[in-house]
Protein backbone atom coordinates (compact mmCIF):
# COMPACT_ATOMS: atom_id res chain seq x y z
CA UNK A 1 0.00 0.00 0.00
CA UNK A 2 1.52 3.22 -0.58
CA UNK A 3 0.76 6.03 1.46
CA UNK A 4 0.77 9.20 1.15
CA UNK A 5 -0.52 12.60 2.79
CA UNK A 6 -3.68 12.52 1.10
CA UNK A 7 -4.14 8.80 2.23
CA UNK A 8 -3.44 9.79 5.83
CA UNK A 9 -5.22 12.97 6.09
CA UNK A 10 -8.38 11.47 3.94
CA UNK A 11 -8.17 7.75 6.72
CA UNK A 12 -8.05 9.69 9.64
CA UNK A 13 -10.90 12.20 9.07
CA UNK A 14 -12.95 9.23 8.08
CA UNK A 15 -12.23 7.69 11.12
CA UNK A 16 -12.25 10.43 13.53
CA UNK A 17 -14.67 12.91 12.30
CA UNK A 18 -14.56 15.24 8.97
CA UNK A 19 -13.82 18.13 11.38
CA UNK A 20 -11.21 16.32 13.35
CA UNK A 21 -7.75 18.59 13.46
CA UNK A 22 -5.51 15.25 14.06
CA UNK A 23 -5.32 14.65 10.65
CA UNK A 24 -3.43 18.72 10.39
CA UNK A 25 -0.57 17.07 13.00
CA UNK A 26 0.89 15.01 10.32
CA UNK A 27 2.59 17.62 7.93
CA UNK A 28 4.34 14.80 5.48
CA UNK A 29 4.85 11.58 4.65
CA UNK A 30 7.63 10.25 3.52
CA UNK A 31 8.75 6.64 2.47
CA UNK A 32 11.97 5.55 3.66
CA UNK A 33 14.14 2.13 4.25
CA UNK A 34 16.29 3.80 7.23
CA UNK A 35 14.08 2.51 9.79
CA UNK A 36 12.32 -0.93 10.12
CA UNK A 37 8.31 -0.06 10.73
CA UNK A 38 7.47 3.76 10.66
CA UNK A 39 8.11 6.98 13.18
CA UNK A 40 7.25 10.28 13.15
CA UNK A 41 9.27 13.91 13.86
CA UNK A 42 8.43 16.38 16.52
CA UNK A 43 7.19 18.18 13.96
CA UNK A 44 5.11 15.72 12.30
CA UNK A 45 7.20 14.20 9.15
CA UNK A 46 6.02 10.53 9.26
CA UNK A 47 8.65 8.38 7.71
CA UNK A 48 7.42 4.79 6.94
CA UNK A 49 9.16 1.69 5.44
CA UNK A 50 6.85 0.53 2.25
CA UNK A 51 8.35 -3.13 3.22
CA UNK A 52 6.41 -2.81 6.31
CA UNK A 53 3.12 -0.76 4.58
CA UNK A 54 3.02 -3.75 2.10
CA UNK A 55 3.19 -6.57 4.67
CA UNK A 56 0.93 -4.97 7.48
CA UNK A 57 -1.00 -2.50 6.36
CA UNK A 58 -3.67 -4.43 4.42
CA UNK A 59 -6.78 -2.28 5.99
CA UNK A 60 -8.23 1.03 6.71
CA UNK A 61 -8.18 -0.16 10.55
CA UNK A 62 -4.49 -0.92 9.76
CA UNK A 63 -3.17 2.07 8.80
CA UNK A 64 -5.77 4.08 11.52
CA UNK A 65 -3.63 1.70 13.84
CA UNK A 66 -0.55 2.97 12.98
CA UNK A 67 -1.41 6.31 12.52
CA UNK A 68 -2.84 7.19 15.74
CA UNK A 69 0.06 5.06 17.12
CA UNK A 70 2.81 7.81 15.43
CA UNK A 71 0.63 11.16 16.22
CA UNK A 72 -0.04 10.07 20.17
CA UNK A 73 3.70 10.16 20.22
CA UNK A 74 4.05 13.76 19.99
CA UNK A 75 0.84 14.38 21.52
CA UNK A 76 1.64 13.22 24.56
CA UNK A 77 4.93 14.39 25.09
CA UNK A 78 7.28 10.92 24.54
CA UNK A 79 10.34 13.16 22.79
CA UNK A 80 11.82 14.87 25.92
CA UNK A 81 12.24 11.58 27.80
CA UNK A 82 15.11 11.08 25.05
CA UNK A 83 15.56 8.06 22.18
CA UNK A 84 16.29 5.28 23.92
CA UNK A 85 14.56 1.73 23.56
CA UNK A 86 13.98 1.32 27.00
CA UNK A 87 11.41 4.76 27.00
CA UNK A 88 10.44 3.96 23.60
CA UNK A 89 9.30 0.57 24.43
CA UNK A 90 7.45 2.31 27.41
CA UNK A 91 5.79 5.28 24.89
CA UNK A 92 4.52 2.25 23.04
CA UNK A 93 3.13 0.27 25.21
CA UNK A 94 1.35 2.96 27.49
CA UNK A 95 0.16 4.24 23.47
CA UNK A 96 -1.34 1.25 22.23
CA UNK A 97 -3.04 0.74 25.87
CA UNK A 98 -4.84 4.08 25.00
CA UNK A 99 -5.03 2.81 21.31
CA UNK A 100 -6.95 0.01 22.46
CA UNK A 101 -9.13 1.42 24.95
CA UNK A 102 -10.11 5.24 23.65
CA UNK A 103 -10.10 4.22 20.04
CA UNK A 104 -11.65 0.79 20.10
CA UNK A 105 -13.75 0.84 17.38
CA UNK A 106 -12.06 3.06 14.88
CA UNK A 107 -9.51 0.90 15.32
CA UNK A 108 -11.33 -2.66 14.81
CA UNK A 109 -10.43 -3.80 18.02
């Protein structure tokens, strides 16, 4: 699946709400091979492996998934406890918790 801003913007106002400003918070997408599943910038570049967009992203709930997962990492503050895998491993967890939980059923569950 390729994805692009369009895609992203278009996914997550579908699943959120036509007038939902989330989708504004991601300013570009890029695809790129020098990381191994996707991440985003403070300032809301999302960078995304098309290996990993071809082999897991195979529905809208998909990419919603890993969407929200990228733009609840800036919204809740996970770049000032610094890059290492120990607090990103935390950021992720305690984010797909909330994934889970707040957006259940945009999410499919």
């Amino acid at each position: 699946m390729k994805i692009t801003l369009d895609l992203v913007r278009g996914t997550l106002r579908q699943a959120l709400g036509r007038e939902s400003f989330i989708a504004s918070f991601i300013t570009r997408v890029e695809e790129t091979s020098s990381c191994s599943t996707a991440y985003i910038t403070p300032d809301g570049q999302l960078h995304i492996n098309p290996e990993f967009a071809d082999a897991y992203v195979s529905s809208e709930q998909d990419l919603v998934c890993i969407l929200l997962h990228e733009i609840l990492h800036p919204l809740f503050g996970h770049f000032v406890y610094g890059p290492g895998d120990l607090e990103n491993l935390g950021a992720d967890l305690f984010i797909n918790a909330t994934i889970s939980q707040v957006f259940a059923q945009v999410s499919g569950n």
